[in-house]
C-alpha atoms as a PDB file:
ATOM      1  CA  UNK A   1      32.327  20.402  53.326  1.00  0.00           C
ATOM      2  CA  UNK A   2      30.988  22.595  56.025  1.00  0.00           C
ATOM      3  CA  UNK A   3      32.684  24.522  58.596  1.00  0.00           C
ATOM      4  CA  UNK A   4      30.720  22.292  61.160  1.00  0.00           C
ATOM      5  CA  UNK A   5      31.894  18.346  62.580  1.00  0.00           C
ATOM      6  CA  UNK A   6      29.801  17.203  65.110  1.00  0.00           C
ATOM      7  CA  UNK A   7      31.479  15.810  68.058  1.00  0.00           C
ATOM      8  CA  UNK A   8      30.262  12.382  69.996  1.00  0.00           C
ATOM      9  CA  UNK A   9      30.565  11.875  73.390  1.00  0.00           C
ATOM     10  CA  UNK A  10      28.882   9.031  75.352  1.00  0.00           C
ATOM     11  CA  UNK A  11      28.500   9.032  79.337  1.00  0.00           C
ATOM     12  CA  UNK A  12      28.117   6.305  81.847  1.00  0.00           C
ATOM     13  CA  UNK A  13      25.672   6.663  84.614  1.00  0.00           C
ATOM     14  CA  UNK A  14      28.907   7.891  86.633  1.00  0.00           C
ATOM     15  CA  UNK A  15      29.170  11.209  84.486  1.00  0.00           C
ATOM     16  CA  UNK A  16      32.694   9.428  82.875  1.00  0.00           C
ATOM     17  CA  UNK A  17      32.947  10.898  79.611  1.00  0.00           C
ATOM     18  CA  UNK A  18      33.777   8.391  75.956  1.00  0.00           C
ATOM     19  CA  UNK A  19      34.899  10.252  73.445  1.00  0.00           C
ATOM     20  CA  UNK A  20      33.610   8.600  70.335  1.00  0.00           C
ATOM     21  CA  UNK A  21      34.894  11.078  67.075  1.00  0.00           C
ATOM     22  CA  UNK A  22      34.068  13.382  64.799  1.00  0.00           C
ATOM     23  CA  UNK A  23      31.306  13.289  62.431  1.00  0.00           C
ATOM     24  CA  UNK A  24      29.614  15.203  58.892  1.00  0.00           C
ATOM     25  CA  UNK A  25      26.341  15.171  60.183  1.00  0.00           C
ATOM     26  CA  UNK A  26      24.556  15.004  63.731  1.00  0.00           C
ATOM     27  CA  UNK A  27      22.709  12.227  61.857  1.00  0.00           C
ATOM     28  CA  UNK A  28      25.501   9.912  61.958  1.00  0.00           C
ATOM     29  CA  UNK A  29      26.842  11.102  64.898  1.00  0.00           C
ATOM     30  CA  UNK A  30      23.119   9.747  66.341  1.00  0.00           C
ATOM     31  CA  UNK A  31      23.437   6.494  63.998  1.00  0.00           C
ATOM     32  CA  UNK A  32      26.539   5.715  65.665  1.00  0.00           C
ATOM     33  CA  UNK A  33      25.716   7.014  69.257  1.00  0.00           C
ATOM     34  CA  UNK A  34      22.308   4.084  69.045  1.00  0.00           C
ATOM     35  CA  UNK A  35      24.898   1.428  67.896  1.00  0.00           C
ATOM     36  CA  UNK A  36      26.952   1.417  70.828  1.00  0.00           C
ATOM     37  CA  UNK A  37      24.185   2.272  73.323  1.00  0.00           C
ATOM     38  CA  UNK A  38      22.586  -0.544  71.706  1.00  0.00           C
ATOM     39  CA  UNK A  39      26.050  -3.227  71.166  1.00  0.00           C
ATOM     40  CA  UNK A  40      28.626  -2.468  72.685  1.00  0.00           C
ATOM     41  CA  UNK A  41      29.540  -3.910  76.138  1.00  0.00           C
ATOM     42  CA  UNK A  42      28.985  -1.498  78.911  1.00  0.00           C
ATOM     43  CA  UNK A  43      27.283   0.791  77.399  1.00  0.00           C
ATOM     44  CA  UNK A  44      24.661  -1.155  76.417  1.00  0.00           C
ATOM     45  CA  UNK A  45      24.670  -2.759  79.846  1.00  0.00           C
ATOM     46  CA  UNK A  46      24.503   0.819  82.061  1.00  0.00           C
ATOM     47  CA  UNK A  47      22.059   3.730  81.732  1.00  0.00           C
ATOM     48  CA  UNK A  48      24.452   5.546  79.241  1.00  0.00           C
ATOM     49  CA  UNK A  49      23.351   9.084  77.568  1.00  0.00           C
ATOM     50  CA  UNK A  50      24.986  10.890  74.600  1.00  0.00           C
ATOM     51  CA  UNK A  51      25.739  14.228  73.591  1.00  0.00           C
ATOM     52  CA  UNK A  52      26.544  15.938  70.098  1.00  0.00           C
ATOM     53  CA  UNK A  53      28.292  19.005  70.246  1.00  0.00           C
ATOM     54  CA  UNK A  54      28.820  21.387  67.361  1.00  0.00           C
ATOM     55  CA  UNK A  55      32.829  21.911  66.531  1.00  0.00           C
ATOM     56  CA  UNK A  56      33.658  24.958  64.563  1.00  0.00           C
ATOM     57  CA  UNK A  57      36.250  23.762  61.678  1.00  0.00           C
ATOM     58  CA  UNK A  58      39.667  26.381  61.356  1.00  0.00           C
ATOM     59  CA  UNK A  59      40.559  26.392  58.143  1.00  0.00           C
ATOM     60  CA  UNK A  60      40.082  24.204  54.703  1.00  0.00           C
ATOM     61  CA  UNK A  61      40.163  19.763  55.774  1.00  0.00           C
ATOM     62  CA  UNK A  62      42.093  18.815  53.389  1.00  0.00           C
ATOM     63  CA  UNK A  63      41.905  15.192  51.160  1.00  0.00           C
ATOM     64  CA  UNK A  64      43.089  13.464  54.098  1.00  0.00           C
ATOM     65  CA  UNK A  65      40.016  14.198  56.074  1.00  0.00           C
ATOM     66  CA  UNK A  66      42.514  14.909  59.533  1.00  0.00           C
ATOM     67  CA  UNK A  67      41.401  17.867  62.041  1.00  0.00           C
ATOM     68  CA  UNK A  68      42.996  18.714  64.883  1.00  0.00           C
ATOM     69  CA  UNK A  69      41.558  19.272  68.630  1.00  0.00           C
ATOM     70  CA  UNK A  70      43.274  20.360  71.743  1.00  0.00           C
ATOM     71  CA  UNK A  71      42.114  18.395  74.717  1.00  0.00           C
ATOM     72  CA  UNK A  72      42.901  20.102  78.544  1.00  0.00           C
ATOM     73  CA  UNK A  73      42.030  18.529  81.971  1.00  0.00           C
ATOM     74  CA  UNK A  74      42.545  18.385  85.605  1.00  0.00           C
ATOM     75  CA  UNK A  75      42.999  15.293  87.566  1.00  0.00           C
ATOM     76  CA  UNK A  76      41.246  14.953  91.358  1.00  0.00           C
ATOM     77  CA  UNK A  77      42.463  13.157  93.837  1.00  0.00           C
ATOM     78  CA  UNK A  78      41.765  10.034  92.518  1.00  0.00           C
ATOM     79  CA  UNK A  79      43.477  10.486  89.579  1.00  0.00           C
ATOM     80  CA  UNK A  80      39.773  10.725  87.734  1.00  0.00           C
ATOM     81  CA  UNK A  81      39.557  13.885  85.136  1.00  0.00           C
ATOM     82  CA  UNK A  82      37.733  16.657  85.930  1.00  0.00           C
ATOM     83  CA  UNK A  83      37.232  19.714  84.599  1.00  0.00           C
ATOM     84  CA  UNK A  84      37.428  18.761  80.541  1.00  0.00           C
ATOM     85  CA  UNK A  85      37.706  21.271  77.679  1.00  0.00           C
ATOM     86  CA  UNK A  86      37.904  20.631  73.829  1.00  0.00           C
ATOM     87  CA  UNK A  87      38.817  23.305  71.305  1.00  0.00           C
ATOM     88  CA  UNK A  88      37.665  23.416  67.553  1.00  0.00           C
ATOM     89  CA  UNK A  89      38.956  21.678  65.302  1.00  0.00           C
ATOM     90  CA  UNK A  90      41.865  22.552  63.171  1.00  0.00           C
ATOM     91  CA  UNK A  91      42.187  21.585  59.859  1.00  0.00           C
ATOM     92  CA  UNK A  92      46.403  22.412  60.085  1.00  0.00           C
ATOM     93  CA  UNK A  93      48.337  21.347  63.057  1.00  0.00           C
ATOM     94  CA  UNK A  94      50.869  24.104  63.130  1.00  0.00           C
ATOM     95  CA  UNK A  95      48.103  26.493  63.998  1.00  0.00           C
ATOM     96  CA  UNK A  96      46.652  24.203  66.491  1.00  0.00           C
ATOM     97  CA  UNK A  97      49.793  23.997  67.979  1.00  0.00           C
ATOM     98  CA  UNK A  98      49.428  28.229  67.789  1.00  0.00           C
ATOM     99  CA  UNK A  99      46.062  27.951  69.356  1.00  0.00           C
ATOM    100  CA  UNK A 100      47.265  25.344  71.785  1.00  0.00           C
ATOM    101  CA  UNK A 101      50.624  27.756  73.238  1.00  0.00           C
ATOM    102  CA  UNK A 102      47.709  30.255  73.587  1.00  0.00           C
ATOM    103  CA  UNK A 103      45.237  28.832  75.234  1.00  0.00           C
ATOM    104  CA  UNK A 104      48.383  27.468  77.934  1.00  0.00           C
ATOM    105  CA  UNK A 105      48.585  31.152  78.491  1.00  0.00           C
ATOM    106  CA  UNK A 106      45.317  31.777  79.702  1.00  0.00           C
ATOM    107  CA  UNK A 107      44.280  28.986  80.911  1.00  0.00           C
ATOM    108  CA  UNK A 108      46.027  26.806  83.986  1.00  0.00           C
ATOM    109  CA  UNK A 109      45.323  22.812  83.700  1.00  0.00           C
ATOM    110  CA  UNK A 110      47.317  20.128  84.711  1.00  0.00           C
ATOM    111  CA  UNK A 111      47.218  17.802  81.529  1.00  0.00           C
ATOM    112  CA  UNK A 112      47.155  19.106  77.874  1.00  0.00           C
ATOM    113  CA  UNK A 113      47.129  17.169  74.163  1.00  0.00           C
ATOM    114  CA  UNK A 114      46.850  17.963  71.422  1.00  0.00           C
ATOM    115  CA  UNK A 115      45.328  14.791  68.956  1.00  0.00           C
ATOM    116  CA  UNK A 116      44.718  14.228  65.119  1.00  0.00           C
ATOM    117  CA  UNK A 117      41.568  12.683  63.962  1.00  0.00           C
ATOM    118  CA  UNK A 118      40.060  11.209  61.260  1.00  0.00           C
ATOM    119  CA  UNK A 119      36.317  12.254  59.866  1.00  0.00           C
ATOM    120  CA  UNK A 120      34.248   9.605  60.423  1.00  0.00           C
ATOM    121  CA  UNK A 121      35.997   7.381  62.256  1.00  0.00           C
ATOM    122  CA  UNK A 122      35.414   5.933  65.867  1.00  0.00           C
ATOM    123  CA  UNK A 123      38.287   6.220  68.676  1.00  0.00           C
ATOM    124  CA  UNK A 124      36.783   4.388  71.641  1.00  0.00           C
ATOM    125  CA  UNK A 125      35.809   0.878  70.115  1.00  0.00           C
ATOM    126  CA  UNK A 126      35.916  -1.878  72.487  1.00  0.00           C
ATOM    127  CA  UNK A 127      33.001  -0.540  75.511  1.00  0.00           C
ATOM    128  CA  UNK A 128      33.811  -0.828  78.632  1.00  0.00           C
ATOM    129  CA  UNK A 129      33.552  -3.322  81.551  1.00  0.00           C
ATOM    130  CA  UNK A 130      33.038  -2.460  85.472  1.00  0.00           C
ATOM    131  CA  UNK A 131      35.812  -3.684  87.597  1.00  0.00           C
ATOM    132  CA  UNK A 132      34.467  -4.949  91.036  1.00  0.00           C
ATOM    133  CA  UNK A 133      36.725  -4.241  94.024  1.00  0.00           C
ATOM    134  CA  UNK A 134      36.519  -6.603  96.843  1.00  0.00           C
ATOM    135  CA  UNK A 135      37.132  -5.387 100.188  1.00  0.00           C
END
């Protein structure tokens, strides 16, 4: 395997980012990015976009096929996030828990986690619907 995953993120026309997993290939990342633009409630219903985004791999992914990303964000007003990093992903969660105490040093957020994954696998499955507020 390579040092390389290929994250997939998929954004509503509101700039809300879906975090979708981690993928082998920017190939299947795309494969799965046209399924849900193309099935899946909400975003096939709203001019959605997609990114892919290169993630470095720390150390050897072992048989279980589980990496490791730290996730840090700010919260406005609103309680919306703003301001959303991702770090590489770690193949052994004691050093991303190392890379995670270090990063807290230099760098002040309000919300931090730190989340397993596995290769190939989509996290946000079910779309998303609007919610209409009546005044």
């Amino acid at each position: 395997m390579t040092n390389l995953l290929y994250s997939l993120m998929l954004f509503n026309e509101r700039q809300e980012g879906f975090f979708i997993g981690l993928f082998e290939s920017t190939e299947k990342a795309r494969q799965v990015a046209e399924h849900y633009l193309s099935a899946l409630s909400g975003f096939q219903d709203y001019p959605c976009t997609y990114e892919i985004t290169e993630k470095l791999v720390v150390g050897i992914i072992g048989q279980s096929q589980k990496v490791h990303m730290i996730w840090v964000w700010d919260e406005d007003a609103e309680g919306d996030e703003t301001d959303v990093w991702s770090s590489a992903c770690y193949a052994d969660l004691s050093e991303a828990q190392r890379a995670m105490d270090a990063a807290k040093r230099r760098m002040n957020k309000q919300e931090w986690s730190l989340d397993t994954y596995l290769i190939g696998q989509c996290h946000w499955t079910e779309g998303f619907a609007r919610v209409v507020r009546l005044e």
